[in-house]
Protein backbone atom coordinates (compact mmCIF):
# COMPACT_ATOMS: atom_id res chain seq x y z
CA UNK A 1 0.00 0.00 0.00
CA UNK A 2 1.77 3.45 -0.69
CA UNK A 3 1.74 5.84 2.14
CA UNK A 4 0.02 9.34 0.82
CA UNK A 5 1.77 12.19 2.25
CA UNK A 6 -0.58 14.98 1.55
CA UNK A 7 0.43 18.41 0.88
CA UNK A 8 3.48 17.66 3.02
CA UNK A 9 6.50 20.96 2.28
CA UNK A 10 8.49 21.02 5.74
CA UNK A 11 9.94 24.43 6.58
CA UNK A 12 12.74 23.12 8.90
CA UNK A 13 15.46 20.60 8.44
CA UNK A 14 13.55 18.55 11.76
CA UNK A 15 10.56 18.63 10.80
CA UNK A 16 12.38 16.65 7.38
CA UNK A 17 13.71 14.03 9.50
CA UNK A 18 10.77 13.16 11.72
CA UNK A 19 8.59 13.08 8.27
CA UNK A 20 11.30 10.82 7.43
CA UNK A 21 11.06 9.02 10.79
CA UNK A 22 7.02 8.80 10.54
CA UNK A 23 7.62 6.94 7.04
CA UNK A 24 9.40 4.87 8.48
CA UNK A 25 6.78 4.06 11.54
CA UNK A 26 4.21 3.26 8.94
CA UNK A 27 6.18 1.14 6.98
CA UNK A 28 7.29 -1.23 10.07
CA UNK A 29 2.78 -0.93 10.64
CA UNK A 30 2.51 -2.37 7.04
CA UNK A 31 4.49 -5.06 7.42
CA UNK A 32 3.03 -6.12 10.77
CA UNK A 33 -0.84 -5.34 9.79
CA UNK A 34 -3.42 -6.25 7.31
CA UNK A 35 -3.38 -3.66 4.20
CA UNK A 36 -7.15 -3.44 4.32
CA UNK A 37 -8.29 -3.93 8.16
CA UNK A 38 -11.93 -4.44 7.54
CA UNK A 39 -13.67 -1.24 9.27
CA UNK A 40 -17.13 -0.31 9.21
CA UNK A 41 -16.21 3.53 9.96
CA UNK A 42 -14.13 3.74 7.11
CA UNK A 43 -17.16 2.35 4.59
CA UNK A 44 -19.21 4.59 6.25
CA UNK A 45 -17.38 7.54 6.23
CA UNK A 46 -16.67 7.16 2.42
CA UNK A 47 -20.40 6.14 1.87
CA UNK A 48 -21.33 9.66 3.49
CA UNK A 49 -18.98 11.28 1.43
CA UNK A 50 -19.79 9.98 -1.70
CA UNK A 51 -23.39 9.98 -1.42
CA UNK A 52 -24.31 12.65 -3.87
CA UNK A 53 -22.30 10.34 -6.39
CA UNK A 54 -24.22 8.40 -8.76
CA UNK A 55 -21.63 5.49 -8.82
CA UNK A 56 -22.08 4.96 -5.31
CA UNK A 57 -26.20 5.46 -4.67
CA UNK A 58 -25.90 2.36 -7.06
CA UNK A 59 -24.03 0.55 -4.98
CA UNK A 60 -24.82 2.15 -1.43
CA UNK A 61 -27.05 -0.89 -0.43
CA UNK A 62 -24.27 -3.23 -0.31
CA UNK A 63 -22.00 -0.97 1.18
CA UNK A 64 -24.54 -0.87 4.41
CA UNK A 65 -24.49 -4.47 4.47
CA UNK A 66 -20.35 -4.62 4.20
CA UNK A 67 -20.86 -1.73 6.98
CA UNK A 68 -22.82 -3.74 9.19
CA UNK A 69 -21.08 -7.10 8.66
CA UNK A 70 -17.77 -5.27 9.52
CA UNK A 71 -19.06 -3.39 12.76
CA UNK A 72 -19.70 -7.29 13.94
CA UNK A 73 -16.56 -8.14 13.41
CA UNK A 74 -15.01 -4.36 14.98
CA UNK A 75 -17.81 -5.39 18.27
CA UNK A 76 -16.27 -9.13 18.17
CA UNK A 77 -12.67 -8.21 17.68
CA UNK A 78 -12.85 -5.58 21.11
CA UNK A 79 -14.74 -8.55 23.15
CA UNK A 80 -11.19 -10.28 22.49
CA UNK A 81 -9.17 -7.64 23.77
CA UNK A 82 -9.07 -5.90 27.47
CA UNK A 83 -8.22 -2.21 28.49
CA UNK A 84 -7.43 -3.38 31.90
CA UNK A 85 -3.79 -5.27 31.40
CA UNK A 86 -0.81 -6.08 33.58
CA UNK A 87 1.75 -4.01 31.25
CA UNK A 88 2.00 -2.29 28.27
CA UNK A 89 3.02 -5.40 26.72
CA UNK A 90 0.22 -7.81 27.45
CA UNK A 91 -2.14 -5.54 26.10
CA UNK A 92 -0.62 -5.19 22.87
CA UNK A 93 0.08 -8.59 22.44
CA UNK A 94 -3.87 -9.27 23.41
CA UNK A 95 -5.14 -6.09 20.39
CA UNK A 96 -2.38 -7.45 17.90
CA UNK A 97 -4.11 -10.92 17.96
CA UNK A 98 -7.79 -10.01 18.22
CA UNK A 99 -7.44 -7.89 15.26
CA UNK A 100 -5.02 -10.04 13.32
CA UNK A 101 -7.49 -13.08 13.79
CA UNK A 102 -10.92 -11.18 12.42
CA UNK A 103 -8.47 -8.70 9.91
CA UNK A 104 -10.99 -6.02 11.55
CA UNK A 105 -9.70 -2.72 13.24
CA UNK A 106 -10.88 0.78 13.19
CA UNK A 107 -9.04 4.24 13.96
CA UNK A 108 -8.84 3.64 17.86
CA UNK A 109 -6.96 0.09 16.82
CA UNK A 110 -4.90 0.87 14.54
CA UNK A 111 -3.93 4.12 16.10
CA UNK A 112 -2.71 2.43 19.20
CA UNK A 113 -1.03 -0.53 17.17
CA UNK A 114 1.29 2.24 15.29
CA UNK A 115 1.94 4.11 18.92
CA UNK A 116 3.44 1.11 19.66
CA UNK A 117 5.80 0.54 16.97
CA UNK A 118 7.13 4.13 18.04
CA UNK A 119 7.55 3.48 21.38
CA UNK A 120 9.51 0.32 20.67
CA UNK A 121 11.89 2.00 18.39
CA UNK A 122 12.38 4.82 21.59
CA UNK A 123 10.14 7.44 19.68
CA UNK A 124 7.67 9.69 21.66
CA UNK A 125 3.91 9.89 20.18
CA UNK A 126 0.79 10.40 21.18
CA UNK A 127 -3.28 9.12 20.45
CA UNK A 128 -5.28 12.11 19.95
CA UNK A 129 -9.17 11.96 19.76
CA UNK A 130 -10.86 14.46 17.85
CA UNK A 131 -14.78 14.72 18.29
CA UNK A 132 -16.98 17.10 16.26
CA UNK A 133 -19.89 18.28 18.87
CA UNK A 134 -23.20 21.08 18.71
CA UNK A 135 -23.12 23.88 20.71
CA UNK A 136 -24.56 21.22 24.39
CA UNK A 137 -21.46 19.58 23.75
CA UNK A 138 -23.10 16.71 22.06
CA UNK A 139 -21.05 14.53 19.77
CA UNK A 140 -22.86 15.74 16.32
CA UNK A 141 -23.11 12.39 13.82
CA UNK A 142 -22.08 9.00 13.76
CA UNK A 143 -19.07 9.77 11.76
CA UNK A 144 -18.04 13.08 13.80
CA UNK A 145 -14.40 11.38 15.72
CA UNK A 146 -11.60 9.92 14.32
CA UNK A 147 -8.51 9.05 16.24
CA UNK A 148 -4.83 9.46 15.15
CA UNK A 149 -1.36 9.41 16.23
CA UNK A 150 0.97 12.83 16.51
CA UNK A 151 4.51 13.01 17.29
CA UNK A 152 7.35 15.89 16.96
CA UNK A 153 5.36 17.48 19.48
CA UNK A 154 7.46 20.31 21.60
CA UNK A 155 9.10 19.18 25.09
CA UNK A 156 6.42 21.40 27.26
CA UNK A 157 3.62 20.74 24.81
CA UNK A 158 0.52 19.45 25.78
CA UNK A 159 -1.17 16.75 23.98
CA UNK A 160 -4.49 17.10 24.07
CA UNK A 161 -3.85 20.98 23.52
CA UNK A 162 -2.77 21.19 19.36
CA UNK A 163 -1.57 25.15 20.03
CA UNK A 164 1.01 23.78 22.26
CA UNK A 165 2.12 21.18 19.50
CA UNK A 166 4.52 23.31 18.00
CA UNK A 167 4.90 23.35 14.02
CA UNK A 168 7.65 20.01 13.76
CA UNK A 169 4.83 18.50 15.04
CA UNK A 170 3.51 15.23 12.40
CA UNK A 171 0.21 13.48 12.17
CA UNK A 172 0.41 9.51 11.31
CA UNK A 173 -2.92 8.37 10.61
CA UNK A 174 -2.56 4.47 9.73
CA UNK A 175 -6.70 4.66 9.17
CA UNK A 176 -6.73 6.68 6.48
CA UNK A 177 -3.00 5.62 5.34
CA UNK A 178 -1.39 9.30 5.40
CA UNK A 179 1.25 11.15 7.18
CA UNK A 180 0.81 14.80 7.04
CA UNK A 181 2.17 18.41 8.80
CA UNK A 182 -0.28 18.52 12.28
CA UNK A 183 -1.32 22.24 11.11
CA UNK A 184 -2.14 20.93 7.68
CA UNK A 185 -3.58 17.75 8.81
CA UNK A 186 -5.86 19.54 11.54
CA UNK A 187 -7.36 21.84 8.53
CA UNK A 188 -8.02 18.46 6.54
CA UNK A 189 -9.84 16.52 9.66
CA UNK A 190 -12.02 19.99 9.98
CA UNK A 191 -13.28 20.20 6.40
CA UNK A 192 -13.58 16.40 6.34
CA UNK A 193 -15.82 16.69 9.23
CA UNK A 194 -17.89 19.83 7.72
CA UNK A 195 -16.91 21.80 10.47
CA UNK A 196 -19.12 24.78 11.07
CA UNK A 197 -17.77 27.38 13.42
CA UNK A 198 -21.07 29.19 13.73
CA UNK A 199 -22.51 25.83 15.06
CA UNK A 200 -19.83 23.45 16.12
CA UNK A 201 -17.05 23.23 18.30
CA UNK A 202 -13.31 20.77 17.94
CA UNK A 203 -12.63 19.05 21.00
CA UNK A 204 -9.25 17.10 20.98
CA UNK A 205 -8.86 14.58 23.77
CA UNK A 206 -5.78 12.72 24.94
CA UNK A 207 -6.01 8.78 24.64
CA UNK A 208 -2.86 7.53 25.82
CA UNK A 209 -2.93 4.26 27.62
CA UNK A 210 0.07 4.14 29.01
CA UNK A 211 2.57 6.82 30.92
CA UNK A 212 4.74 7.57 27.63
CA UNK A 213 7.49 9.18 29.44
CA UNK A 214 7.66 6.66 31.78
CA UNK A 215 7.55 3.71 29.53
CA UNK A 216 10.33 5.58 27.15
CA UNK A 217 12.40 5.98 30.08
CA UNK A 218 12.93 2.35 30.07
CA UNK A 219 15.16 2.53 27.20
CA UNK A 220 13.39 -0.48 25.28
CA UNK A 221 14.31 -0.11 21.53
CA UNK A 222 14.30 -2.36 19.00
């Protein structure tokens, strides 16, 4: 699968190498994961996309089905795997075989499945939640979070805070197969999700599951 990196023109000689870095991260994913993990978000989210397209209104039956089939395997694949783990380790282990035996992951999956490959290569990144939400603070549609991984973020910065990011800071989304400048790829997450500022509000949440600092301090790299 090639790895899109989308509208990517670094300003700084760092920013170069951790784009080079991220690459790199993704690559190592590919070769550990499934191409096409089978996710029902995904075929929805292009199905809403799409739907003003005649090609897909012909097709947009069986695409609900494939939707539906897939969420059973994204409910049967999380039954398989726990949050609550004795290390870092075990639960990895535990999410790399539940998704590996039904091929099925979504963004939350895959996101932490690439966090790990940078942690065991000694690399610092983060999951980050975004959720689109109405003015109550309701989440807005079924398609309105995604979850991805950042990294090159600034020593005092803040995860769940992207003005603290800093601007070497890279998105690696392993859903949607891109790596991308955080600034730039914050724009594209907006207009995917038909932000309205007049009516909705960007929340970004932090999704870590382990201490990263802690866990990096350990010094285990492949």
């Amino acid at each position: 699968m090639q790895i899109q990196t989308l509208n990517f023109n670094p300003r700084f000689k760092s920013t170069k190498q951790n784009r080079i870095l991220c690459e790199k991260m993704l690559q190592n994913y590919r070769k550990e994961y499934p191409k096409y993990f089978h996710s029902n978000s995904r075929i929805e989210y292009l199905s809403a996309r799409h739907k003003s397209d005649e090609k897909y209104n012909k097709i947009s039956a069986q695409l609900e089905k494939l939707a539906k089939k897939y969420s059973a395997e994204i409910e049967r694949t999380r039954a398989q795997y726990k949050e609550h783990y004795a290390s870092w380790d075990d639960f990895i282990e535990s999410i790399d075989r539940a998704t590996t035996r039904y091929k099925a992951a979504n963004c939350q999956e895959q996101a932490i499945l690439l966090q790990d490959i940078f942690l065991k290569h000694g690399k610092e990144a983060h999951i980050i939640s975004i959720v689109l939400q109405d003015k109550n603070g309701n989440t807005k549609e079924k398609n309105a979070t995604h979850v991805f991984v950042v990294t090159g973020l600034k020593k005092d910065a803040k995860p769940q805070n992207p003005d603290s990011w800093g601007n070497k800071a890279i998105i690696v989304d392993p859903w949607a197969n891109f790596i991308i400048s955080a600034k730039e790829g914050l724009d594209y997450y907006t207009r995917a999700f038909d932000y309205n500022p007049k009516e909705d509000t960007i929340k970004f949440y932090c999704k870590d599951l382990i201490n990263i600092k802690r866990y990096l301090s350990k010094t285990w790299v492949i």
